[in-house]
N, C-alpha and C. Protein backbone atom coordinates (compact mmCIF):
# COMPACT_ATOMS: atom_id res chain seq x y z
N UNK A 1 8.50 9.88 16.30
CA UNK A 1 8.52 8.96 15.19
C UNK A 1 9.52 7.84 15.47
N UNK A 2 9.49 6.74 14.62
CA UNK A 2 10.41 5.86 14.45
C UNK A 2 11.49 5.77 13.53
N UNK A 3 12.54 5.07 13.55
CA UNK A 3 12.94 5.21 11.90
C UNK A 3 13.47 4.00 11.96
N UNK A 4 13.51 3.78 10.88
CA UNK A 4 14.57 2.43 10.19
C UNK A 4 15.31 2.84 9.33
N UNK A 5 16.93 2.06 10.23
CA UNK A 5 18.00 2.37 9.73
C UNK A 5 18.96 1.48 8.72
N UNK A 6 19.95 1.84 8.15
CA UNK A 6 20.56 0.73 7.81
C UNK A 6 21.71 0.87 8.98
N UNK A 7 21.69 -0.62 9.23
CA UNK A 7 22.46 -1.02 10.12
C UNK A 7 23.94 -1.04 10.26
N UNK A 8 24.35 -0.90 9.18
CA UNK A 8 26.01 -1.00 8.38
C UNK A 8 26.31 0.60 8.73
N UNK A 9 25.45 1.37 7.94
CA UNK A 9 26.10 2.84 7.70
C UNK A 9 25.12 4.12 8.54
N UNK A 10 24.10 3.13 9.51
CA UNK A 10 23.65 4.07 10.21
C UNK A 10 22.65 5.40 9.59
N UNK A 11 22.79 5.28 8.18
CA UNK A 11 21.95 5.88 7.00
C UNK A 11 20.12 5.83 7.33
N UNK A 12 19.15 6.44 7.83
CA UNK A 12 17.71 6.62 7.71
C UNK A 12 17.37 6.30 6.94
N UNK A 13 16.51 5.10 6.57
CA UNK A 13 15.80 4.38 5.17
C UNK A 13 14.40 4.88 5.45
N UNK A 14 13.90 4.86 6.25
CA UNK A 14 12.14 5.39 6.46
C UNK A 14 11.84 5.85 7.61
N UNK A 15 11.03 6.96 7.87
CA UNK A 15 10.22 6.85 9.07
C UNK A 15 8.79 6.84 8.97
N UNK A 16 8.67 6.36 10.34
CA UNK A 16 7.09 6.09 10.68
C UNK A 16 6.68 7.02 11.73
N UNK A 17 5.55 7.83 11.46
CA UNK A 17 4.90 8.83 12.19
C UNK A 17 3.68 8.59 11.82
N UNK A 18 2.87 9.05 12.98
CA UNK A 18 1.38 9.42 13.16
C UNK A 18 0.74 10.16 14.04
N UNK A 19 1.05 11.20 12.97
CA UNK A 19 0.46 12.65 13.61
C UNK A 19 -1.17 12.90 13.52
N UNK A 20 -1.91 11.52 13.23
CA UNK A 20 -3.54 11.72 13.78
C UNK A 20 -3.69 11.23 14.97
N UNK A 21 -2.68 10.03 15.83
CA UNK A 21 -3.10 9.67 17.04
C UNK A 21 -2.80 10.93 18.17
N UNK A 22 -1.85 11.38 18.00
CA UNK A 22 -1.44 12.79 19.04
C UNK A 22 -0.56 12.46 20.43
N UNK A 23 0.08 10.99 19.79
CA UNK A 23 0.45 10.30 21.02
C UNK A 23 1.56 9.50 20.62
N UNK A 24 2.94 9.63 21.25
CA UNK A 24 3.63 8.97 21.12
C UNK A 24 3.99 7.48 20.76
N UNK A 25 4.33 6.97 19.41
CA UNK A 25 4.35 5.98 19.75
C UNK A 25 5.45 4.97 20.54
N UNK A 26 4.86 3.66 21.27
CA UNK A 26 5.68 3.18 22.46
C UNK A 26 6.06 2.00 22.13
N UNK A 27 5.50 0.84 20.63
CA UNK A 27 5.58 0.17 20.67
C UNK A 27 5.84 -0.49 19.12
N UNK A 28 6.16 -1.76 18.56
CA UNK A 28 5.81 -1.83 16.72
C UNK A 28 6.76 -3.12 16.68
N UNK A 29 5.81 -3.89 15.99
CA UNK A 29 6.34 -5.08 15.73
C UNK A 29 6.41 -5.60 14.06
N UNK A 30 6.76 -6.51 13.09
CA UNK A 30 6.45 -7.05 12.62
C UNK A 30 6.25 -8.37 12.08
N UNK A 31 4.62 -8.99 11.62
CA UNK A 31 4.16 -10.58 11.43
C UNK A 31 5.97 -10.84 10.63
N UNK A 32 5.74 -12.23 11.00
CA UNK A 32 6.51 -13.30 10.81
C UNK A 32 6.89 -13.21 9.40
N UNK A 33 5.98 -12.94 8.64
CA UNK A 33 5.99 -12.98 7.37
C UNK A 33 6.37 -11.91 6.82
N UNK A 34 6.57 -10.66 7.69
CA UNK A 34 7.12 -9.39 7.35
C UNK A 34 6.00 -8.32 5.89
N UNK A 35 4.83 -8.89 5.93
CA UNK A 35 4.34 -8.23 5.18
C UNK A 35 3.13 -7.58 5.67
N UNK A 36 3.16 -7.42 7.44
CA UNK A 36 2.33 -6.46 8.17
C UNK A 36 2.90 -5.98 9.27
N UNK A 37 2.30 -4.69 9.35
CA UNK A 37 3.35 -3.95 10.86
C UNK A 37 1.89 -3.54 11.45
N UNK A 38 2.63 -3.78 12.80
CA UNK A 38 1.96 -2.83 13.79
C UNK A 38 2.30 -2.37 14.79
N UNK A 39 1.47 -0.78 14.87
CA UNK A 39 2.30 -0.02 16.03
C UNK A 39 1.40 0.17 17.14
N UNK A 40 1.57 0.77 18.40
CA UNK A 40 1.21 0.59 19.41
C UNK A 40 1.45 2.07 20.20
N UNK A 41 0.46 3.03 20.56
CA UNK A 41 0.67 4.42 20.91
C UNK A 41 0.26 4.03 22.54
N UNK A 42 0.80 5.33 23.36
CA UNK A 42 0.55 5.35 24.30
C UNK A 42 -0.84 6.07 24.71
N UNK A 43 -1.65 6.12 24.12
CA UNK A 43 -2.66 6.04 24.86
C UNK A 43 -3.61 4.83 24.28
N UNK A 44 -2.93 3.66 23.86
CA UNK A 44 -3.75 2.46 24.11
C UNK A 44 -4.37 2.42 22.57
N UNK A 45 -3.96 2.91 21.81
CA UNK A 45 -4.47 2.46 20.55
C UNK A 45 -3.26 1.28 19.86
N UNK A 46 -3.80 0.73 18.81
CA UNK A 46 -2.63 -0.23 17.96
C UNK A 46 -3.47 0.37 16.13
N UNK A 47 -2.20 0.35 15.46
CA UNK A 47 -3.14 0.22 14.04
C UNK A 47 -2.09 -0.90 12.95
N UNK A 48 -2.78 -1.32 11.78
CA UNK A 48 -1.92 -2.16 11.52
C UNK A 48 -1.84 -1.38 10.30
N UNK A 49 -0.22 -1.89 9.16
CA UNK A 49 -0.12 -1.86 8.57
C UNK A 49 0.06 -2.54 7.61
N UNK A 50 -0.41 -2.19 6.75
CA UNK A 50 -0.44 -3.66 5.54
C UNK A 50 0.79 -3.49 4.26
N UNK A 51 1.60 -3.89 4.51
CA UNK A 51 2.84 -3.58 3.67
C UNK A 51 3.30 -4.10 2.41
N UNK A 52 1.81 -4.80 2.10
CA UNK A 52 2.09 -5.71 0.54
C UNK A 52 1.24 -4.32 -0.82
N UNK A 53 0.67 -3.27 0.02
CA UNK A 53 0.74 -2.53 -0.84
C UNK A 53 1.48 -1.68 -1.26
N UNK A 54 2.10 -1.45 -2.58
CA UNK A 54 2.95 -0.74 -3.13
C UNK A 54 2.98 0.33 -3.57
N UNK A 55 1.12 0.86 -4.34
CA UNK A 55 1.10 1.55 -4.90
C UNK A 55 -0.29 1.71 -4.81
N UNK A 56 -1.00 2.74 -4.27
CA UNK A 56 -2.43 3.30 -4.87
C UNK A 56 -3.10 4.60 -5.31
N UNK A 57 -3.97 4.70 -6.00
CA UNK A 57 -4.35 5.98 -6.87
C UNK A 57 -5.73 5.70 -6.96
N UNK A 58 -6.46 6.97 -7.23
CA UNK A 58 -7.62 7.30 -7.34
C UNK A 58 -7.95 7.99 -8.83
N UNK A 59 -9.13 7.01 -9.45
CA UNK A 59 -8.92 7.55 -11.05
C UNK A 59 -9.45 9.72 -10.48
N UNK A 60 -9.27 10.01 -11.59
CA UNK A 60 -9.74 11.64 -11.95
C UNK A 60 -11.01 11.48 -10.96
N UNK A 61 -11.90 11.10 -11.16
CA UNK A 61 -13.43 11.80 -10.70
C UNK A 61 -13.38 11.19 -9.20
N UNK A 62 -12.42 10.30 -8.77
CA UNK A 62 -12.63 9.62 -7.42
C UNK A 62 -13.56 9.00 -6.93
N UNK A 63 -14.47 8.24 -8.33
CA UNK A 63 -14.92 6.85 -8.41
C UNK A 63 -14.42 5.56 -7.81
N UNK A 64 -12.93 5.29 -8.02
CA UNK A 64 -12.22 4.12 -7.86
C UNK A 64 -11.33 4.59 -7.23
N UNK A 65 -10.73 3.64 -6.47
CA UNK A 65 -9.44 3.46 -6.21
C UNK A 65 -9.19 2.02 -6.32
N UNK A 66 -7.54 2.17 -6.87
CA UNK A 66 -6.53 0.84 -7.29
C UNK A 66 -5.36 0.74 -6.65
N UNK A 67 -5.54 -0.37 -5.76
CA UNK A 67 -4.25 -0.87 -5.15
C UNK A 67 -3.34 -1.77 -5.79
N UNK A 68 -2.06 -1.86 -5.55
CA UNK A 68 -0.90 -2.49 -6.77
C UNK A 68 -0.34 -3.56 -5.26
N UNK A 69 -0.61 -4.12 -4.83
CA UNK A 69 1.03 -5.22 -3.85
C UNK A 69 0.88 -6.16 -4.29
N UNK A 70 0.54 -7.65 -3.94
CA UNK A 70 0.50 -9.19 -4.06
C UNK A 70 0.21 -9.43 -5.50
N UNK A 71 -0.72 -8.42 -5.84
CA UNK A 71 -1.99 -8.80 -6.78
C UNK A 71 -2.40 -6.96 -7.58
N UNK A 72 -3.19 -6.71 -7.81
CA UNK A 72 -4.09 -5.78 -7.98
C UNK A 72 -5.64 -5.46 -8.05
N UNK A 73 -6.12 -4.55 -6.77
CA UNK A 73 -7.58 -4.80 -6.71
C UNK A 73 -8.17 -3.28 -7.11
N UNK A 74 -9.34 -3.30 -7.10
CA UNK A 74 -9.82 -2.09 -8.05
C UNK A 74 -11.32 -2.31 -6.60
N UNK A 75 -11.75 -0.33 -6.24
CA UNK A 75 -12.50 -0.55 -5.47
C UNK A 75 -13.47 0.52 -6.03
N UNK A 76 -14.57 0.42 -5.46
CA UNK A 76 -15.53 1.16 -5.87
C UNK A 76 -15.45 2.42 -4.31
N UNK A 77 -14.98 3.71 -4.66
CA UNK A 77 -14.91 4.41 -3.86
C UNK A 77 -16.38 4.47 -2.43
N UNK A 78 -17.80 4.65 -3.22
CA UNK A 78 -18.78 5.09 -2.35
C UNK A 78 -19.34 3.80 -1.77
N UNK A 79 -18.70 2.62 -2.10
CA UNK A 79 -19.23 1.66 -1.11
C UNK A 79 -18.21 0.99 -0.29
N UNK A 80 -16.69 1.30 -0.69
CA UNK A 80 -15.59 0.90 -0.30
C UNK A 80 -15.15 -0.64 -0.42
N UNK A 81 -15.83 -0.91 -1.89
CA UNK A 81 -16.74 -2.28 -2.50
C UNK A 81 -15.56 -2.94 -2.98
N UNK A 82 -15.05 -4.01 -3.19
CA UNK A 82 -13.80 -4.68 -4.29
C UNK A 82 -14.67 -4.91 -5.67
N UNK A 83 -14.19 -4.37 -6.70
CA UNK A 83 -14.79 -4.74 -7.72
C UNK A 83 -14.37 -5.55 -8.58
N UNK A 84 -12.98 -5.26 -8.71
CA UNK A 84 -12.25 -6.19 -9.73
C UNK A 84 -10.77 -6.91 -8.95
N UNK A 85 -10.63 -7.65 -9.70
CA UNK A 85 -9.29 -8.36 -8.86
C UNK A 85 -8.52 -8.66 -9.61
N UNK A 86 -7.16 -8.59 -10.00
CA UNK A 86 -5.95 -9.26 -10.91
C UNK A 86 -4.76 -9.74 -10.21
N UNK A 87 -4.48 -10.63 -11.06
CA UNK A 87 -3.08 -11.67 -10.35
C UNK A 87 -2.41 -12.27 -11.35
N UNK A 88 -2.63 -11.39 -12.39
CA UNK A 88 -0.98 -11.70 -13.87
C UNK A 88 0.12 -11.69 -13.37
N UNK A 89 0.32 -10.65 -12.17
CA UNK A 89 1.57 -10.20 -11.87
C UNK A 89 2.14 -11.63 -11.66
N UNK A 90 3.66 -11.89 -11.84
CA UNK A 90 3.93 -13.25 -11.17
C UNK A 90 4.66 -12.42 -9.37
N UNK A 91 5.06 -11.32 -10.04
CA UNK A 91 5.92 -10.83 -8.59
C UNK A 91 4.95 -10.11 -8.03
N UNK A 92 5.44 -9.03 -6.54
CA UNK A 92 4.59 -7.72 -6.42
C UNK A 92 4.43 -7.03 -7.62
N UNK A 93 3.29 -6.42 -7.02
CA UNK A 93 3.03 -5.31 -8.30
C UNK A 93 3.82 -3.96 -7.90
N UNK A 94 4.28 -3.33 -8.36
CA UNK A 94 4.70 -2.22 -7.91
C UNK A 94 4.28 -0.87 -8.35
N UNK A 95 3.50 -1.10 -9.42
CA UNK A 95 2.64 0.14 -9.31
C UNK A 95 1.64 0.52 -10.61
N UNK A 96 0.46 1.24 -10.03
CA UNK A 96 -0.80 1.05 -10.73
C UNK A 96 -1.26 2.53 -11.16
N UNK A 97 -1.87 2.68 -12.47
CA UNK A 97 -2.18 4.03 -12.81
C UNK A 97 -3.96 4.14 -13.84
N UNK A 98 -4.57 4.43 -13.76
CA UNK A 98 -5.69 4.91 -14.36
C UNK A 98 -5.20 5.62 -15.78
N UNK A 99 -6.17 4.94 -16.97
CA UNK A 99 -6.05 5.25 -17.87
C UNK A 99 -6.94 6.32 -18.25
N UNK A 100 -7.18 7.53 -19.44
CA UNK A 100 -8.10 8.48 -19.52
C UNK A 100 -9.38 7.85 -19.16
N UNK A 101 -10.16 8.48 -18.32
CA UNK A 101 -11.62 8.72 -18.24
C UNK A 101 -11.91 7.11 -17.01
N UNK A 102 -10.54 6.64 -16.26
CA UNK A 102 -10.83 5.06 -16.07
C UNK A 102 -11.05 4.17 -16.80
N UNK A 103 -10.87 3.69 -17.97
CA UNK A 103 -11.55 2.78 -18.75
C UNK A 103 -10.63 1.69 -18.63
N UNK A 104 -9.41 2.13 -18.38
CA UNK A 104 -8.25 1.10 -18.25
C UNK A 104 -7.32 1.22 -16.96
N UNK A 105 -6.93 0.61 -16.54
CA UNK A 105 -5.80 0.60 -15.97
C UNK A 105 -4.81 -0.34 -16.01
N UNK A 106 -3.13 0.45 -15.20
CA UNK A 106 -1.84 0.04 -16.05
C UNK A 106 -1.35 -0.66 -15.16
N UNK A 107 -0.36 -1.65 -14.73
CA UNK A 107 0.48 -2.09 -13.49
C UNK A 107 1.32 -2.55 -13.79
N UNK A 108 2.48 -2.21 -13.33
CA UNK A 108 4.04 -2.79 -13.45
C UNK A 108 4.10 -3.49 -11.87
N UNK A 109 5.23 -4.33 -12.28
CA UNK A 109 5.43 -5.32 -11.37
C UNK A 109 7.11 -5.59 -11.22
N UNK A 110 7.26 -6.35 -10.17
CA UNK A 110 8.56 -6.45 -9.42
C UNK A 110 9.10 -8.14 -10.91
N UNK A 111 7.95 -8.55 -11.31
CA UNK A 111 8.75 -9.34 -12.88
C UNK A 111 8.85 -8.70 -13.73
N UNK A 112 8.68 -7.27 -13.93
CA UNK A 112 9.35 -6.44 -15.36
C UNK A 112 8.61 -6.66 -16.10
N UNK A 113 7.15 -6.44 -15.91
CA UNK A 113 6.09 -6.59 -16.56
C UNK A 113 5.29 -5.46 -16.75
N UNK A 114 4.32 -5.14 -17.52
CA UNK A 114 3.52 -3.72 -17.87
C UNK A 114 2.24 -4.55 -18.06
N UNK A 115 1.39 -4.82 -17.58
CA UNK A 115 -0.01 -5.33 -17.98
C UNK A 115 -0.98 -3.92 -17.83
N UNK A 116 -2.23 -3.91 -18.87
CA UNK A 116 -3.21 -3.42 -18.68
C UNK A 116 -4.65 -4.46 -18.93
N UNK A 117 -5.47 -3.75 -18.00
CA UNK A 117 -6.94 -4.15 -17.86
C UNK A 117 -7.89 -3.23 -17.85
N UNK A 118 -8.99 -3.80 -18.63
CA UNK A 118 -10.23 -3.13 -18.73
C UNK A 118 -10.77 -2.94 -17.61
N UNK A 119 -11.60 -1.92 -17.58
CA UNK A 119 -12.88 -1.11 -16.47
C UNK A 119 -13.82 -2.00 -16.93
């Protein structure tokens, strides 16, 4: 694995592992913009990571799933479809929850905000 440290106190803030490639990783950079990573295994794979998401969940029946980063998008599980899209948030979103039965969902955000939206 990797880790990221804090640099001051030498303290472990995260690690990164991937125990589906089966292969060391050798390599990991991140865009300019710091809101994608990617790593690089030794046997020649790369995968990226997308780091503007914050938060995702799958309502009860695992119909949908809802992602919370930039924005908030809502997907239709069996086609892997975007269905809905929101951008109230003014900041990141930081995190998204399914209301009973899906009909709603909730998202807080990095502006101290609570919005909900209809299904």
């Amino acid at each position: 694995y990797w880790a990221f440290s804090d640099i001051q106190t030498g303290r472990v803030l995260t690690k990164v592992t991937d125990e589906t490639s089966g292969c060391s990783l050798t390599c990991a950079q991140f865009h300019p913009d710091g809101l994608i990573f990617g790593t690089g295994t030794m046997d020649s794979q790369i995968k990226i990571w997308d780091l503007k998401v914050k938060s995702l969940i799958f309502d009860q029946s695992g119909t949908y799933l809802a992602l919370g980063g930039t924005d908030v998008q809502i997907y239709i599980c069996k086609q892997w479809t975007e269905i809905l899209h929101f951008t109230e948030h003014s900041g990141l979103t930081t995190g998204v929850a399914f209301g009973h039965h899906a009909k709603f969902i909730a998202s807080t955000g990095m502006d101290r905000s609570l919005k909900f939206y209809s299904l």
